[in-house]
PDB file of N, CA and C in Angstrom:
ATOM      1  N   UNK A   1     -87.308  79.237  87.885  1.00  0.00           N
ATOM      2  CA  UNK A   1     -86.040  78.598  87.663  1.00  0.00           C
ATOM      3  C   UNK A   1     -85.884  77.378  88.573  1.00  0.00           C
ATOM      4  N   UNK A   2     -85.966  77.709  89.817  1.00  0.00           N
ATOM      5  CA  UNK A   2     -86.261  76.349  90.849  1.00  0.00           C
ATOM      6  C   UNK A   2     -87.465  75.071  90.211  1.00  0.00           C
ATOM      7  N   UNK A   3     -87.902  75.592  90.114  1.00  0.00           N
ATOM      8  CA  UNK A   3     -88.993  74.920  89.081  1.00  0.00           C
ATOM      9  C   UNK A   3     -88.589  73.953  87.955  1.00  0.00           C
ATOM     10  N   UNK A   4     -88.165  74.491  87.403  1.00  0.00           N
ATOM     11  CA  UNK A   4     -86.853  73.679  85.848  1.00  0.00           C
ATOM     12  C   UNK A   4     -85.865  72.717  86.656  1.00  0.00           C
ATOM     13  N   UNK A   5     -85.171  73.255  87.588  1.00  0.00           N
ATOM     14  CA  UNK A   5     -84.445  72.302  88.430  1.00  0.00           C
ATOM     15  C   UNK A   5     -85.367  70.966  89.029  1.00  0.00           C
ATOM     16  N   UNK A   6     -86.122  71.120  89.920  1.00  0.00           N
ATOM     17  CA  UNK A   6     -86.753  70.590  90.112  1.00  0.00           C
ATOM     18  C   UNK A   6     -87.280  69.358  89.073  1.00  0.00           C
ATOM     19  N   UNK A   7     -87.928  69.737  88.642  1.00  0.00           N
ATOM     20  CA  UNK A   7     -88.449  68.815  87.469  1.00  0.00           C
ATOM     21  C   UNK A   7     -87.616  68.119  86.701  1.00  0.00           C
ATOM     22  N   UNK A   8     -86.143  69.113  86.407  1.00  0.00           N
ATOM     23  CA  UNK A   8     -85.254  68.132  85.802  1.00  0.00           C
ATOM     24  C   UNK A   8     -84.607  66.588  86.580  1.00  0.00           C
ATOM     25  N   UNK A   9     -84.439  67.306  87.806  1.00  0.00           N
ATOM     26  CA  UNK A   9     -84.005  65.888  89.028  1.00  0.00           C
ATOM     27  C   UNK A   9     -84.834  65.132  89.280  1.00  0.00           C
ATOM     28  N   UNK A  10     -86.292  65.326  88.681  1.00  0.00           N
ATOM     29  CA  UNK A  10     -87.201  64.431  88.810  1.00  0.00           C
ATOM     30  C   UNK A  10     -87.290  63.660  87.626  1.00  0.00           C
ATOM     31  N   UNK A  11     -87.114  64.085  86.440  1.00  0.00           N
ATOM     32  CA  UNK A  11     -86.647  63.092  85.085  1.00  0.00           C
ATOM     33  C   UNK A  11     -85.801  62.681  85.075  1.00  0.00           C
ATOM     34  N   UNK A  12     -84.400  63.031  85.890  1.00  0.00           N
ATOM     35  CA  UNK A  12     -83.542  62.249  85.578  1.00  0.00           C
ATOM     36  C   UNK A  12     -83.600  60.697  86.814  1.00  0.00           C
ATOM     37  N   UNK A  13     -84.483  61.062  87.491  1.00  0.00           N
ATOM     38  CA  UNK A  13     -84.688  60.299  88.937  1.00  0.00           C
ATOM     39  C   UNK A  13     -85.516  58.910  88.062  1.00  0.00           C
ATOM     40  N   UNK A  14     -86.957  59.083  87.267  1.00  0.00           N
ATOM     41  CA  UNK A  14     -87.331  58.268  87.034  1.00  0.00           C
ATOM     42  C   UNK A  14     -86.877  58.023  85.276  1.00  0.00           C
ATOM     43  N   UNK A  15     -85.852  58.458  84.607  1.00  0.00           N
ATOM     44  CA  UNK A  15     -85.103  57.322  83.904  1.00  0.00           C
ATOM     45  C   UNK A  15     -84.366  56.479  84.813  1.00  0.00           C
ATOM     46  N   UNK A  16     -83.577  56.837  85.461  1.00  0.00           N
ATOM     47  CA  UNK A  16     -82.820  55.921  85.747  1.00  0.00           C
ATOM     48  C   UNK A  16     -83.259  54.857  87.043  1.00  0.00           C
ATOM     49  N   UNK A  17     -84.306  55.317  87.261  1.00  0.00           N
ATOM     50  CA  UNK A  17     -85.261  54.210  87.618  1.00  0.00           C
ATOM     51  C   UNK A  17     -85.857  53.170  86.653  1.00  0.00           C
ATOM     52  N   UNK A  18     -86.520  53.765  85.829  1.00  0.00           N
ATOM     53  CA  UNK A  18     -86.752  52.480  84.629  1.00  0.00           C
ATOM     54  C   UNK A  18     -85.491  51.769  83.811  1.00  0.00           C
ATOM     55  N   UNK A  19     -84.444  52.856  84.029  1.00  0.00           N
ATOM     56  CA  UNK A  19     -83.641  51.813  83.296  1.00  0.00           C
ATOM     57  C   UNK A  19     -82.664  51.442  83.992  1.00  0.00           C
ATOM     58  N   UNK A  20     -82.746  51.310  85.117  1.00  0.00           N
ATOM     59  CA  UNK A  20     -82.038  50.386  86.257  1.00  0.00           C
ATOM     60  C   UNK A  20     -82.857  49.029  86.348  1.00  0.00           C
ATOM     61  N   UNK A  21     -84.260  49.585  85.983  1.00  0.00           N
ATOM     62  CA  UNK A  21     -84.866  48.254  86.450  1.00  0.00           C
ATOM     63  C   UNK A  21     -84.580  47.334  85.285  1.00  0.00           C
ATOM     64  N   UNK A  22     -85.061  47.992  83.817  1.00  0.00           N
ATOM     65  CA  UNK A  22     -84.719  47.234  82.868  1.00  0.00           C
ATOM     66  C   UNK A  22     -83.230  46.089  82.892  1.00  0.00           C
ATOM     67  N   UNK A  23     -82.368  47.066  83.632  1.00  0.00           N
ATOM     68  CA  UNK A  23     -80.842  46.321  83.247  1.00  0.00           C
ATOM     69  C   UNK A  23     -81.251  45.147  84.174  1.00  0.00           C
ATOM     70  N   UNK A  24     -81.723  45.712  85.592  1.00  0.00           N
ATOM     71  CA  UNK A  24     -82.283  44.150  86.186  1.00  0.00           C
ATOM     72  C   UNK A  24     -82.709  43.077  85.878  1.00  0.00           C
ATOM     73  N   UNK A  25     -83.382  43.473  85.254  1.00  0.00           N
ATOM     74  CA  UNK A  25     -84.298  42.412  84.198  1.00  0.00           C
ATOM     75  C   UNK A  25     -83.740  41.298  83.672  1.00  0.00           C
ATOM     76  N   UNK A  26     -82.428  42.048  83.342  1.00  0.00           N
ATOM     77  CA  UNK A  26     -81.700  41.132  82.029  1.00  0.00           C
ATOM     78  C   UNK A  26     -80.331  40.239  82.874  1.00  0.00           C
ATOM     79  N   UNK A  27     -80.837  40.866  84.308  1.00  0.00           N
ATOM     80  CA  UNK A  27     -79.265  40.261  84.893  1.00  0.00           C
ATOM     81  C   UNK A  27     -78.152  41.051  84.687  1.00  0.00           C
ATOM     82  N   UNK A  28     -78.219  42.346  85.037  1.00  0.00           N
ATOM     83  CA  UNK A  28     -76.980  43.277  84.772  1.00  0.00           C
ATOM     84  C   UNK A  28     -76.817  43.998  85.794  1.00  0.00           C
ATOM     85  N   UNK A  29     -75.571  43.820  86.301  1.00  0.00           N
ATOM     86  CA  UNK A  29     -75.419  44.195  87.847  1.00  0.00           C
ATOM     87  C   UNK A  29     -74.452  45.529  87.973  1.00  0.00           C
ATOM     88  N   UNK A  30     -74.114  46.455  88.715  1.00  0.00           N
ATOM     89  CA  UNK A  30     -73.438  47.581  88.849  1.00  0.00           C
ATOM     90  C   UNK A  30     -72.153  46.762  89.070  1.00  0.00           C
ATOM     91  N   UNK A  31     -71.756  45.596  89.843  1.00  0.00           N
ATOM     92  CA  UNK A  31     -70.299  44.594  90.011  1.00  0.00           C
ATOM     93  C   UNK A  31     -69.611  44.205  88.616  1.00  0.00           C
ATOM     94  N   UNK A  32     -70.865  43.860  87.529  1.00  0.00           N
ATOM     95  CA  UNK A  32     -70.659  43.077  86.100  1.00  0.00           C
ATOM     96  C   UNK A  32     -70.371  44.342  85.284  1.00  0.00           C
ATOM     97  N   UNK A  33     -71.109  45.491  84.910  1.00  0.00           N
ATOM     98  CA  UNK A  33     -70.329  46.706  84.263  1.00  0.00           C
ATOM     99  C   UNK A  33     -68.946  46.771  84.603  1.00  0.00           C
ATOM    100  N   UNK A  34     -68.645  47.359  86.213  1.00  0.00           N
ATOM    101  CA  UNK A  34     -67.355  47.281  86.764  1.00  0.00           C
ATOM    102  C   UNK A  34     -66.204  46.412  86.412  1.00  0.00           C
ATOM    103  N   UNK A  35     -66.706  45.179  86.214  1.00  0.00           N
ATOM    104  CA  UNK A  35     -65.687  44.097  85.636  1.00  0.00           C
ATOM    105  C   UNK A  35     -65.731  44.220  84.515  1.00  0.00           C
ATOM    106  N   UNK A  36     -66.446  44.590  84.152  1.00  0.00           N
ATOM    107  CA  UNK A  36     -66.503  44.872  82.565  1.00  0.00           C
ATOM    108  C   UNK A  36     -65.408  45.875  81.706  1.00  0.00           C
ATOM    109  N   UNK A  37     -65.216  46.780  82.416  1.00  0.00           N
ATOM    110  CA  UNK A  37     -64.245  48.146  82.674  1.00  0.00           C
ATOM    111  C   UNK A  37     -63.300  47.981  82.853  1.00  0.00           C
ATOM    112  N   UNK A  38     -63.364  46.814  83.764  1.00  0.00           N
ATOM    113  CA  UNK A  38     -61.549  46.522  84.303  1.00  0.00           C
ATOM    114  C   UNK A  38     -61.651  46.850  85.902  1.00  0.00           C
ATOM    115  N   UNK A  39     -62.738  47.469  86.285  1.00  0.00           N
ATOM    116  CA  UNK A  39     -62.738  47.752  87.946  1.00  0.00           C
ATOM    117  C   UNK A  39     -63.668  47.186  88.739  1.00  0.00           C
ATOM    118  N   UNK A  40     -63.075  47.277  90.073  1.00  0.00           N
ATOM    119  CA  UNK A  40     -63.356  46.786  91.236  1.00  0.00           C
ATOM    120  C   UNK A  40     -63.829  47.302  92.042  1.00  0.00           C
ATOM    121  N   UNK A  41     -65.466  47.358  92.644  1.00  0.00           N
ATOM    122  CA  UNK A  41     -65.493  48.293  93.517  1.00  0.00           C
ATOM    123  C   UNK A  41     -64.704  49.301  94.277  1.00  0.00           C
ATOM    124  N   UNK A  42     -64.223  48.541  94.931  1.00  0.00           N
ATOM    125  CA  UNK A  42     -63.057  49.291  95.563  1.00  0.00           C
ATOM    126  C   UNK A  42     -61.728  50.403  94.559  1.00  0.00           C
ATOM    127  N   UNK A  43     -61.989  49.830  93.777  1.00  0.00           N
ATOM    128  CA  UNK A  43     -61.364  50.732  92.990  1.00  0.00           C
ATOM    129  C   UNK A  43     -61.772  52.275  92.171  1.00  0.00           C
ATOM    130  N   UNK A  44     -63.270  51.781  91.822  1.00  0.00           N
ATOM    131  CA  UNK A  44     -64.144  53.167  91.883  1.00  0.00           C
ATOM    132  C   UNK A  44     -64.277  53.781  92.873  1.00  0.00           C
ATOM    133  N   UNK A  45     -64.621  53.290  94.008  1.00  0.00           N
ATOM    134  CA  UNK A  45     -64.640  53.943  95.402  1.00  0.00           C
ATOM    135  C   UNK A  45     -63.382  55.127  95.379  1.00  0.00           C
ATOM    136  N   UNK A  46     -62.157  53.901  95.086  1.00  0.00           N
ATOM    137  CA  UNK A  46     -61.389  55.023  95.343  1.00  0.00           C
ATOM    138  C   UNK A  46     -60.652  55.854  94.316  1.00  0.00           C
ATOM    139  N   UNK A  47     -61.558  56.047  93.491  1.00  0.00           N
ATOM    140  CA  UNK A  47     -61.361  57.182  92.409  1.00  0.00           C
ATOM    141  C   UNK A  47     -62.234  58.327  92.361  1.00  0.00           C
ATOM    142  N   UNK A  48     -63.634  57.974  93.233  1.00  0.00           N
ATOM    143  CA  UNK A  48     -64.780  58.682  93.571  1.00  0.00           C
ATOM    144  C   UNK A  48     -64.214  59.710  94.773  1.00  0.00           C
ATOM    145  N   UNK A  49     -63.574  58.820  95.851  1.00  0.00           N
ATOM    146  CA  UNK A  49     -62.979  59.387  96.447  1.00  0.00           C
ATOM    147  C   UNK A  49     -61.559  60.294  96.208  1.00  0.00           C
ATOM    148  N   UNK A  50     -60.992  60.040  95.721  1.00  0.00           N
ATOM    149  CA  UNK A  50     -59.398  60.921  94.789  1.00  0.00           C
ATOM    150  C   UNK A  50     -60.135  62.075  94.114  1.00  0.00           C
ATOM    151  N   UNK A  51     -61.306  61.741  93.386  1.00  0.00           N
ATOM    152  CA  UNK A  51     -61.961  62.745  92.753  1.00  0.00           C
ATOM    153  C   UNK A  51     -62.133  63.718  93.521  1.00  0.00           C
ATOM    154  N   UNK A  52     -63.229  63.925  94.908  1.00  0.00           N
ATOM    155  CA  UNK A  52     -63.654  64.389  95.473  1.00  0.00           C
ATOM    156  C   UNK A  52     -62.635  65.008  96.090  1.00  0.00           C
ATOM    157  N   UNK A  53     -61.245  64.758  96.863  1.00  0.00           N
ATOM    158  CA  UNK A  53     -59.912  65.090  97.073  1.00  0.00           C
ATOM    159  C   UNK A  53     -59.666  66.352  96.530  1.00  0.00           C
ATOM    160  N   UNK A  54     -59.723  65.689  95.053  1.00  0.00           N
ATOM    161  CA  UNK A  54     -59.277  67.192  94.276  1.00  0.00           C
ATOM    162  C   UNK A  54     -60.020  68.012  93.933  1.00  0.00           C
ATOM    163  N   UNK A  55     -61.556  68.087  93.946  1.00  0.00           N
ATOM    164  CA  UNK A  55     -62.434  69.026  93.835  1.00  0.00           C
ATOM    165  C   UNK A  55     -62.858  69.888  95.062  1.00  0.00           C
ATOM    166  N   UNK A  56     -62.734  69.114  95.863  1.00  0.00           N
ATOM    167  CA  UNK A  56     -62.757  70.430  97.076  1.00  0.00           C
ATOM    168  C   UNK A  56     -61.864  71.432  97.561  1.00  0.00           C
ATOM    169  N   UNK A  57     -60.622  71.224  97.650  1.00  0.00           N
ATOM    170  CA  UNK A  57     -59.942  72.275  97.887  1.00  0.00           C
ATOM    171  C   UNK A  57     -60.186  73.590  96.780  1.00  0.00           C
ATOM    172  N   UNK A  58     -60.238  72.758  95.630  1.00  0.00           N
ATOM    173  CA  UNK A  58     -60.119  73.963  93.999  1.00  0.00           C
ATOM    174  C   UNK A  58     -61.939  74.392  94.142  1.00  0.00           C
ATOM    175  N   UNK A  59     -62.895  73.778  94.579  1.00  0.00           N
ATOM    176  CA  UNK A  59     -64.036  74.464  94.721  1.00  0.00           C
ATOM    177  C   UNK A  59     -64.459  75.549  95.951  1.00  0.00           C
ATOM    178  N   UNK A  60     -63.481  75.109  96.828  1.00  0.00           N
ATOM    179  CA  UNK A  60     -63.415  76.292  98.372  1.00  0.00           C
ATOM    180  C   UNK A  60     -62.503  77.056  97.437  1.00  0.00           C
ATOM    181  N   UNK A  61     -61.796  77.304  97.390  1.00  0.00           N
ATOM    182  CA  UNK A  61     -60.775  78.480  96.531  1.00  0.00           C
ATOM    183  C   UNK A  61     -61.502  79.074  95.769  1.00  0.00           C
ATOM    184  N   UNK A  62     -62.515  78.490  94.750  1.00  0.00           N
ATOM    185  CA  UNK A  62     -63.039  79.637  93.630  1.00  0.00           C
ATOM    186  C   UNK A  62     -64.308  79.882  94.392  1.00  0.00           C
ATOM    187  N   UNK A  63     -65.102  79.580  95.037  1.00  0.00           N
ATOM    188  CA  UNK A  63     -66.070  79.837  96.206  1.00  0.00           C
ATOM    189  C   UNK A  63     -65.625  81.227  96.901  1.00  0.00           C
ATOM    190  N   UNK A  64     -64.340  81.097  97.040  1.00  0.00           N
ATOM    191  CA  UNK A  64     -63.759  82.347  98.344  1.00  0.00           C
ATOM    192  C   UNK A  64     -63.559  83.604  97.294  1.00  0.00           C
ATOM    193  N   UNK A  65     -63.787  83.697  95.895  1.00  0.00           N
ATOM    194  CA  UNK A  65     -63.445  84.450  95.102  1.00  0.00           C
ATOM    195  C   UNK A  65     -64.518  85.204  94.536  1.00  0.00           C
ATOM    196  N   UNK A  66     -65.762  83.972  93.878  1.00  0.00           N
ATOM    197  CA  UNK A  66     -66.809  84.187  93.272  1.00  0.00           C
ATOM    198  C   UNK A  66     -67.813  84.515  94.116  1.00  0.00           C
ATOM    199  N   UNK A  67     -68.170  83.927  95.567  1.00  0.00           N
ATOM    200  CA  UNK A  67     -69.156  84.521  96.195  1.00  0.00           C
ATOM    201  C   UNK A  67     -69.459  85.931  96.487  1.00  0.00           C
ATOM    202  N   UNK A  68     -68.355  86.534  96.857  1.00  0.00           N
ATOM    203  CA  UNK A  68     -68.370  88.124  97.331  1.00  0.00           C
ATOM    204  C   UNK A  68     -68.709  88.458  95.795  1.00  0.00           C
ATOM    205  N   UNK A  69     -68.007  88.382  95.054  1.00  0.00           N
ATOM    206  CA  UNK A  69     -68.161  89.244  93.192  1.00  0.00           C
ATOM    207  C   UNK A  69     -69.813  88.888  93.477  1.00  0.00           C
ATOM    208  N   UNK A  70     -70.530  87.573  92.934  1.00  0.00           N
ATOM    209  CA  UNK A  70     -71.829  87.833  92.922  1.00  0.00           C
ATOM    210  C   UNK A  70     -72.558  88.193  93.950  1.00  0.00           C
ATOM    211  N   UNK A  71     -72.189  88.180  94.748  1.00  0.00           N
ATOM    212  CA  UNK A  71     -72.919  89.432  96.133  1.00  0.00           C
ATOM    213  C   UNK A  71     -72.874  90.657  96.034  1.00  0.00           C
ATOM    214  N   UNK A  72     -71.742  91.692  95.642  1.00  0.00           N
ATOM    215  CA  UNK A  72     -71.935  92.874  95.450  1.00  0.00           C
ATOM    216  C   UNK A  72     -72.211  92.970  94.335  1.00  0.00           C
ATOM    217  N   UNK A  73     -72.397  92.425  92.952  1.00  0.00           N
ATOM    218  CA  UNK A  73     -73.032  92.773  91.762  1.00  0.00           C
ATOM    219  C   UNK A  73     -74.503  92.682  92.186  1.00  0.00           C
ATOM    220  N   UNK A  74     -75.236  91.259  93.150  1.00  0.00           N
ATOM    221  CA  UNK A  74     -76.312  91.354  93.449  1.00  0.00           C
ATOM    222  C   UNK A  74     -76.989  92.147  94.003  1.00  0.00           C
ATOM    223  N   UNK A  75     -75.996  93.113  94.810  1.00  0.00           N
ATOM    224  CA  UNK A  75     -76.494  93.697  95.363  1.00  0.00           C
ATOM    225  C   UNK A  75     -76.759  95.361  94.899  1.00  0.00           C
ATOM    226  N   UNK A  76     -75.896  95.455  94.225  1.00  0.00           N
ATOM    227  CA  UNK A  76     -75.937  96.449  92.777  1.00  0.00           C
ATOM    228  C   UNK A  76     -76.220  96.804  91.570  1.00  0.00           C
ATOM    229  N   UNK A  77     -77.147  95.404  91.130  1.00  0.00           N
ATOM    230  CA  UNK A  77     -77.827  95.598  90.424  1.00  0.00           C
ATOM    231  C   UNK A  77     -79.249  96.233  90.380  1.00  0.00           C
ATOM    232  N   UNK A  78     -79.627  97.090  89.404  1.00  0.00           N
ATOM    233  CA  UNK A  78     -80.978  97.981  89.929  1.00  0.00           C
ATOM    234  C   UNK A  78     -82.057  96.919  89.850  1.00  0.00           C
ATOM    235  N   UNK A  79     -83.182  97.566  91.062  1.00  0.00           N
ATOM    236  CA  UNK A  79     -84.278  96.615  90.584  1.00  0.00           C
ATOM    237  C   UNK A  79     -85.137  96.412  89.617  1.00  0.00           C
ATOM    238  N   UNK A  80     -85.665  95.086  89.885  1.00  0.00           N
ATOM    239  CA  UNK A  80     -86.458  94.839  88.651  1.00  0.00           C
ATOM    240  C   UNK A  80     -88.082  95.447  88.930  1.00  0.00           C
ATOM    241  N   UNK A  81     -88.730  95.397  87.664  1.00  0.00           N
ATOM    242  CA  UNK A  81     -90.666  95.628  87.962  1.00  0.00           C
ATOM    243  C   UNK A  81     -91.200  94.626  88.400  1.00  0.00           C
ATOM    244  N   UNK A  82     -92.006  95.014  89.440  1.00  0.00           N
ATOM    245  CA  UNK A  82     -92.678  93.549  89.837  1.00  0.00           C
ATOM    246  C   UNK A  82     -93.794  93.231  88.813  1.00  0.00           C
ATOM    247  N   UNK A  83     -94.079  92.044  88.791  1.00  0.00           N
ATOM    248  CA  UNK A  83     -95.478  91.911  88.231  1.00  0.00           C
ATOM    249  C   UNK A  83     -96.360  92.094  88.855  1.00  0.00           C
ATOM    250  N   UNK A  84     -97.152  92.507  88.375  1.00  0.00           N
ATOM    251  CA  UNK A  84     -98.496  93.132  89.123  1.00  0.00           C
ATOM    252  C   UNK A  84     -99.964  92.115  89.134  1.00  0.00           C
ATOM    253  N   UNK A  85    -100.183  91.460  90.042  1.00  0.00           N
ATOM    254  CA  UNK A  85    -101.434  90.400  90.340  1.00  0.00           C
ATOM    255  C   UNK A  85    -102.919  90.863  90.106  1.00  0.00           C
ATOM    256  N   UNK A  86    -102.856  91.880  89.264  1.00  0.00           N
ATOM    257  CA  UNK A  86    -104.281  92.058  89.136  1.00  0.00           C
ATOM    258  C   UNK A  86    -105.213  91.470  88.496  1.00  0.00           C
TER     259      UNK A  86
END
């Protein structure tokens, strides 16, 4: 499963490497989208930031709820068969 993760952050790492570079290419800047939108750095900044505001308190709260539940189910669930390396 780490594995699948892995590999996925690594495809998504080199699209958006090639197609960052591509937009380069053409003269397309992360400032020129933004204006494009209607925003201003500073203005994503601080929506990135407002965002983040409101996701942490509501992610410590369901954190303080869900961790213990999947800890004692984890820990109560019967075991599995190992595979055997022969």
């Amino acid at each position: 499963m780490f594995d699948d993760f892995v590999r996925t952050v690594v495809k998504l790492g080199v699209a958006s490497l090639l197609l960052g570079t591509a937009l380069a290419y053409f003269g397309i800047t992360p400032e020129k989208l933004l204006r494009e939108l209607g925003f201003t750095p500073e203005q994503a900044m601080d929506l990135v930031r407002r965002g983040i505001d409101w996701a942490m308190p509501n992610l410590s709260l369901g954190a303080l709820v869900i961790v213990p539940v999947w800890l004692v189910v984890y820990l109560f669930r019967p075991p599995r068969p190992r595979a055997r390396l022969d």
